[in-house]
N, C-alpha and C. Protein backbone atom coordinates (compact mmCIF):
# COMPACT_ATOMS: atom_id res chain seq x y z
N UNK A 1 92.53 18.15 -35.79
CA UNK A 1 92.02 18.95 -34.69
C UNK A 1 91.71 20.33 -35.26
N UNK A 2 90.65 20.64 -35.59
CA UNK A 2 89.97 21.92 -35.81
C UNK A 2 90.57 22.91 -35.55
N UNK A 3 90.64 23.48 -36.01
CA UNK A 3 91.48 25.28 -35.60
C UNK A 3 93.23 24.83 -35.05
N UNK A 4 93.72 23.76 -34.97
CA UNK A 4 94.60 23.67 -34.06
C UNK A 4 95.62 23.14 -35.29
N UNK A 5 96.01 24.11 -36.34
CA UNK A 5 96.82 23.46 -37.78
C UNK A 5 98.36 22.73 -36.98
N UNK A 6 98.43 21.71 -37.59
CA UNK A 6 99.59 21.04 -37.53
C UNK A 6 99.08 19.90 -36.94
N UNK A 7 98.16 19.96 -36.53
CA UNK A 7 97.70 18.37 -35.57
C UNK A 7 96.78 17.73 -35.97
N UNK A 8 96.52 16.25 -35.54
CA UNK A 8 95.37 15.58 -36.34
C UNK A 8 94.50 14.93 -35.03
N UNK A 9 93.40 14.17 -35.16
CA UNK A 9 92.77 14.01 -34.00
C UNK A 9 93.26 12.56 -33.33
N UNK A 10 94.41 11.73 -33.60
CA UNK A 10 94.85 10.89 -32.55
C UNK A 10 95.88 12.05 -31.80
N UNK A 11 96.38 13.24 -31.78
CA UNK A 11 97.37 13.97 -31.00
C UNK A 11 96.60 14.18 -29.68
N UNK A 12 94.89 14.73 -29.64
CA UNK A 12 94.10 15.14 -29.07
C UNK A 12 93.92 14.26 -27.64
N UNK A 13 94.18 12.73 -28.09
CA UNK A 13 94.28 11.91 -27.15
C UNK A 13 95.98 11.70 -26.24
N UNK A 14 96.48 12.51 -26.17
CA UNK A 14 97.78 12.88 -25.57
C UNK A 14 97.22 13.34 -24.38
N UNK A 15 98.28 12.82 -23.45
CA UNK A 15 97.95 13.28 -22.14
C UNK A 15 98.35 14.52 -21.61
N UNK A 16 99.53 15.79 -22.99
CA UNK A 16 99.85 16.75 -22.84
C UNK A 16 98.80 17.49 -22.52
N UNK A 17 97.32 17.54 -23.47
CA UNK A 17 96.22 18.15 -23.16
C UNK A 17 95.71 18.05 -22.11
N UNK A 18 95.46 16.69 -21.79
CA UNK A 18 94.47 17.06 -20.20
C UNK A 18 95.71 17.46 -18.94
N UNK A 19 96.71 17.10 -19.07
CA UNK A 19 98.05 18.04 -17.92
C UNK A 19 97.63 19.39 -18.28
N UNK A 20 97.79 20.13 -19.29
CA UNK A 20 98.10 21.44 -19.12
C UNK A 20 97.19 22.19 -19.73
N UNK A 21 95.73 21.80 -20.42
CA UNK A 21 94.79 22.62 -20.89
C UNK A 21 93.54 22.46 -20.87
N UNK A 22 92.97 21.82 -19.69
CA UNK A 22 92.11 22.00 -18.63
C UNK A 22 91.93 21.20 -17.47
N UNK A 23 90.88 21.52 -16.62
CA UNK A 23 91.09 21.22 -15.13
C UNK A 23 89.81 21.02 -14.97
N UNK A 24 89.34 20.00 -14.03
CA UNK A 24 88.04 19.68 -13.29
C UNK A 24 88.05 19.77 -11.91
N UNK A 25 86.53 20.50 -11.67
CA UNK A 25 86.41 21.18 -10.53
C UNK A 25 86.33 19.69 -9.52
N UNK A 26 86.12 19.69 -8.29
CA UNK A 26 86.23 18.62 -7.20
C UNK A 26 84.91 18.00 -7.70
N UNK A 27 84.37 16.99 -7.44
CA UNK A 27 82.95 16.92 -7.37
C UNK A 27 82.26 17.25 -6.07
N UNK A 28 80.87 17.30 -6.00
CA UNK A 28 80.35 17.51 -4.85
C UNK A 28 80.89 16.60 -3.92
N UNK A 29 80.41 16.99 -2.45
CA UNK A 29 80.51 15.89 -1.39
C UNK A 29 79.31 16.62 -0.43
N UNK A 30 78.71 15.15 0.29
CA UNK A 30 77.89 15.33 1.22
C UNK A 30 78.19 15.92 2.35
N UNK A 31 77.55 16.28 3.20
CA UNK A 31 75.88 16.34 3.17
C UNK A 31 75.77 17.71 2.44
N UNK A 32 76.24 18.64 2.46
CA UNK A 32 76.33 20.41 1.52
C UNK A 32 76.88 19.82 0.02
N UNK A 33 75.50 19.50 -0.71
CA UNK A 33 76.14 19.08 -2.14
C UNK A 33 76.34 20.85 -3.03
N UNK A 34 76.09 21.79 -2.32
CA UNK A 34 76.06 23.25 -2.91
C UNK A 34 75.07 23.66 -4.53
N UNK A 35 74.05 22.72 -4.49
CA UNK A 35 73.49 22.99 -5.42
C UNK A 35 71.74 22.80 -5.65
N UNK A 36 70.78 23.93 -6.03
CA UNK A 36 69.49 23.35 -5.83
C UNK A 36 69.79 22.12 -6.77
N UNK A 37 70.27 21.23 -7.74
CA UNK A 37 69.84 20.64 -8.48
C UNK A 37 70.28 18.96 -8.12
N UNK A 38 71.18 19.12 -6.50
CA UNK A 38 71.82 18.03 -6.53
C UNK A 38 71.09 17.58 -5.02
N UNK A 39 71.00 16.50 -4.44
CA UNK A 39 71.15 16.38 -2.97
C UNK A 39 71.93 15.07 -2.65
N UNK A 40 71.88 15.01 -1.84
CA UNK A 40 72.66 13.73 -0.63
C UNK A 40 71.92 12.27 -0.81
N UNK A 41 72.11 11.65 -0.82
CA UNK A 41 71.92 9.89 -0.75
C UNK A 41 72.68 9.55 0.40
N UNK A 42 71.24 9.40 1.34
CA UNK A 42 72.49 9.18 2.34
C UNK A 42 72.61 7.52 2.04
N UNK A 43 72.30 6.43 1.77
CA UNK A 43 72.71 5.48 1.40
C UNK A 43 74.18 5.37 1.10
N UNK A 44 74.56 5.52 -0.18
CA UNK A 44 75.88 5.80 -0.94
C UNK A 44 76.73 7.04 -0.18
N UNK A 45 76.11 7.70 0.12
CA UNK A 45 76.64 8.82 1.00
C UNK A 45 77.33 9.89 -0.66
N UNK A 46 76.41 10.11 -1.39
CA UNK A 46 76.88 10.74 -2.60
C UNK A 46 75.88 11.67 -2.88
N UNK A 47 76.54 12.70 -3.89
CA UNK A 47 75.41 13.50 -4.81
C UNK A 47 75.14 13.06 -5.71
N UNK A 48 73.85 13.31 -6.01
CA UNK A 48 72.61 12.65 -7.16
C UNK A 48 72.22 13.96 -7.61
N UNK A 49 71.42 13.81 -8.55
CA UNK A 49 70.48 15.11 -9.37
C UNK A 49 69.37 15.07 -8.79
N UNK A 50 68.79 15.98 -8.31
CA UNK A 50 67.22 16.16 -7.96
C UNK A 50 66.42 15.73 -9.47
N UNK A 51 65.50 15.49 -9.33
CA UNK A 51 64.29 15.84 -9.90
C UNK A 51 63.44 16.70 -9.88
N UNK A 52 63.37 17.36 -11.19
CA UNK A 52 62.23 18.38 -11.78
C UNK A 52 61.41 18.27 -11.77
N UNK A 53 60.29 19.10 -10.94
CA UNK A 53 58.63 18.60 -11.27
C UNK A 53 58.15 20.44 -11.89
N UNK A 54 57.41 19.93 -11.48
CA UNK A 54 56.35 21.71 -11.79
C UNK A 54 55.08 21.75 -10.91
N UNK A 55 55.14 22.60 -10.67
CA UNK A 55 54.57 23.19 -9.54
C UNK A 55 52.66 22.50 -9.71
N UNK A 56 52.01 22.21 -8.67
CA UNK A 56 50.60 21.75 -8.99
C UNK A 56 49.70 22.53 -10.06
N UNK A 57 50.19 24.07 -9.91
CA UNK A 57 49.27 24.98 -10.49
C UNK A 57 49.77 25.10 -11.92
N UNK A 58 50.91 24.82 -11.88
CA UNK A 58 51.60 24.89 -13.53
C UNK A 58 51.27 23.68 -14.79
N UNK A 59 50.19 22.84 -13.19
CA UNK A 59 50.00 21.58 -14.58
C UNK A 59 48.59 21.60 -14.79
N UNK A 60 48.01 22.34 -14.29
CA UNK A 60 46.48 22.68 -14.77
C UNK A 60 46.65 23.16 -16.26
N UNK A 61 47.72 24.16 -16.52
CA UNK A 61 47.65 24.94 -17.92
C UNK A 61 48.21 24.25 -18.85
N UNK A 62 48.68 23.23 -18.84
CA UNK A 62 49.84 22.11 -20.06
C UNK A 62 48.37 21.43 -20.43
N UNK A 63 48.65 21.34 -21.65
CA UNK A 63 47.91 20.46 -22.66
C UNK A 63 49.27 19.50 -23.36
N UNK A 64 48.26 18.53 -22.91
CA UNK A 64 49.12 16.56 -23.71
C UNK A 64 48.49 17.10 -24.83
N UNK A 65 49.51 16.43 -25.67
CA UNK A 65 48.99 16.19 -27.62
C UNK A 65 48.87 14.79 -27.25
N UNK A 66 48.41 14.29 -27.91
CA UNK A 66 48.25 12.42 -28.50
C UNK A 66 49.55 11.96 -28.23
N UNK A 67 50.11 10.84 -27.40
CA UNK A 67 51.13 10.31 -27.29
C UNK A 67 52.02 10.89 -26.87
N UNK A 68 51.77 11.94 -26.00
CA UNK A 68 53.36 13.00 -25.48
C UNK A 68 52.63 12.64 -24.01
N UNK A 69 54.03 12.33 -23.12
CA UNK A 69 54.17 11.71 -21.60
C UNK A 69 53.70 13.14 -20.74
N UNK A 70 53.59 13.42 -19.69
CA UNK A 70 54.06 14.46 -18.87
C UNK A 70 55.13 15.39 -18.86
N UNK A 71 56.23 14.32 -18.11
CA UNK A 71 57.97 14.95 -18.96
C UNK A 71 57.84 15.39 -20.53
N UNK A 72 57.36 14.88 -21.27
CA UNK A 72 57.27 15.54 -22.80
C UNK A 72 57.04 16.94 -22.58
N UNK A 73 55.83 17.51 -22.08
CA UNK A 73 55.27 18.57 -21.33
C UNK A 73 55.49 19.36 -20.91
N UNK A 74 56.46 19.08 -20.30
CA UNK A 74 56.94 19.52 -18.57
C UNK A 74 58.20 20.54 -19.39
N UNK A 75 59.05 19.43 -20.06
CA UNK A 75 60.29 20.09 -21.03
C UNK A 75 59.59 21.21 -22.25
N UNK A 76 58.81 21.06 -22.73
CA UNK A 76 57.96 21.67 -23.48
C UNK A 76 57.87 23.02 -22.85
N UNK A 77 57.37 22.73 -21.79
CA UNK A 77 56.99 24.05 -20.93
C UNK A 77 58.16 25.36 -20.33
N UNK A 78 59.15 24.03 -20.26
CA UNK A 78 60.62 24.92 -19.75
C UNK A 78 61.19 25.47 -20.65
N UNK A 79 61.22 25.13 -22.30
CA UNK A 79 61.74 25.82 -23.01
C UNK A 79 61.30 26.61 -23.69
N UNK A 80 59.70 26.60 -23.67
CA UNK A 80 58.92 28.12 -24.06
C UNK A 80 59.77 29.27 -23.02
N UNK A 81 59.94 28.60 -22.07
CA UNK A 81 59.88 30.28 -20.70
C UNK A 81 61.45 30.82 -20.76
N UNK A 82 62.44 29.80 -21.91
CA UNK A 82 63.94 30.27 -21.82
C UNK A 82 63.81 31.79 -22.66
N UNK A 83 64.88 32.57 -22.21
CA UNK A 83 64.70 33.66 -22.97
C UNK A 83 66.04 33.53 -23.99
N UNK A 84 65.51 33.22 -24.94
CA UNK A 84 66.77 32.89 -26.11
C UNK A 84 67.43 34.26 -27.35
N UNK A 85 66.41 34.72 -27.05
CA UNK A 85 66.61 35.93 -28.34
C UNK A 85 65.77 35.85 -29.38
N UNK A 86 66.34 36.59 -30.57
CA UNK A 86 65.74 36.54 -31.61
C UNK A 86 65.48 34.81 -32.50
N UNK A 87 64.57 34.85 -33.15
CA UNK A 87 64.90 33.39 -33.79
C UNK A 87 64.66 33.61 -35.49
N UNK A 88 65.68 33.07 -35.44
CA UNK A 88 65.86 33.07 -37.16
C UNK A 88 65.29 32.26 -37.86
């Protein structure tokens, strides 16, 4: 276990770790899944992930290369607009 001297990585699978050194939040519940990225099924009565599109006017300006899908595109497009910093 990395940084953690004295231990090796079958210790990691101890149930001491997940008791006392971290915690998971509730999951959503319907119908207020609290998130733009999630909504309701009312079927299953669960939260799902939305789907990403882009806006009508945002797909006039994307250029396909040879063999790249839409989604190829689409992701293409979202990670030009991240503001990451400098690049090395």
């Amino acid at each position: 276990m990395d940084g953690l001297p004295g231990y090796v990585n079958i210790d990691g699978y101890q149930s001491y770790w997940t008791q006392n050194w971290y915690r998971y939040e509730r999951a959503p519940m319907c119908p207020d899944c609290g998130s733009p990225y999630l909504t309701c099924d009312p079927v299953r009565k669960v939260c799902i992930s939305t789907e990403r599109k882009l806006a009508p006017h945002k797909l006039s300006s994307l250029r396909l290369e040879p063999r790249e899908s839409l989604p190829d595109v689409e992701a293409r497009s979202e990670v030009a607009m991240l503001n990451i910093g400098a690049t090395f």
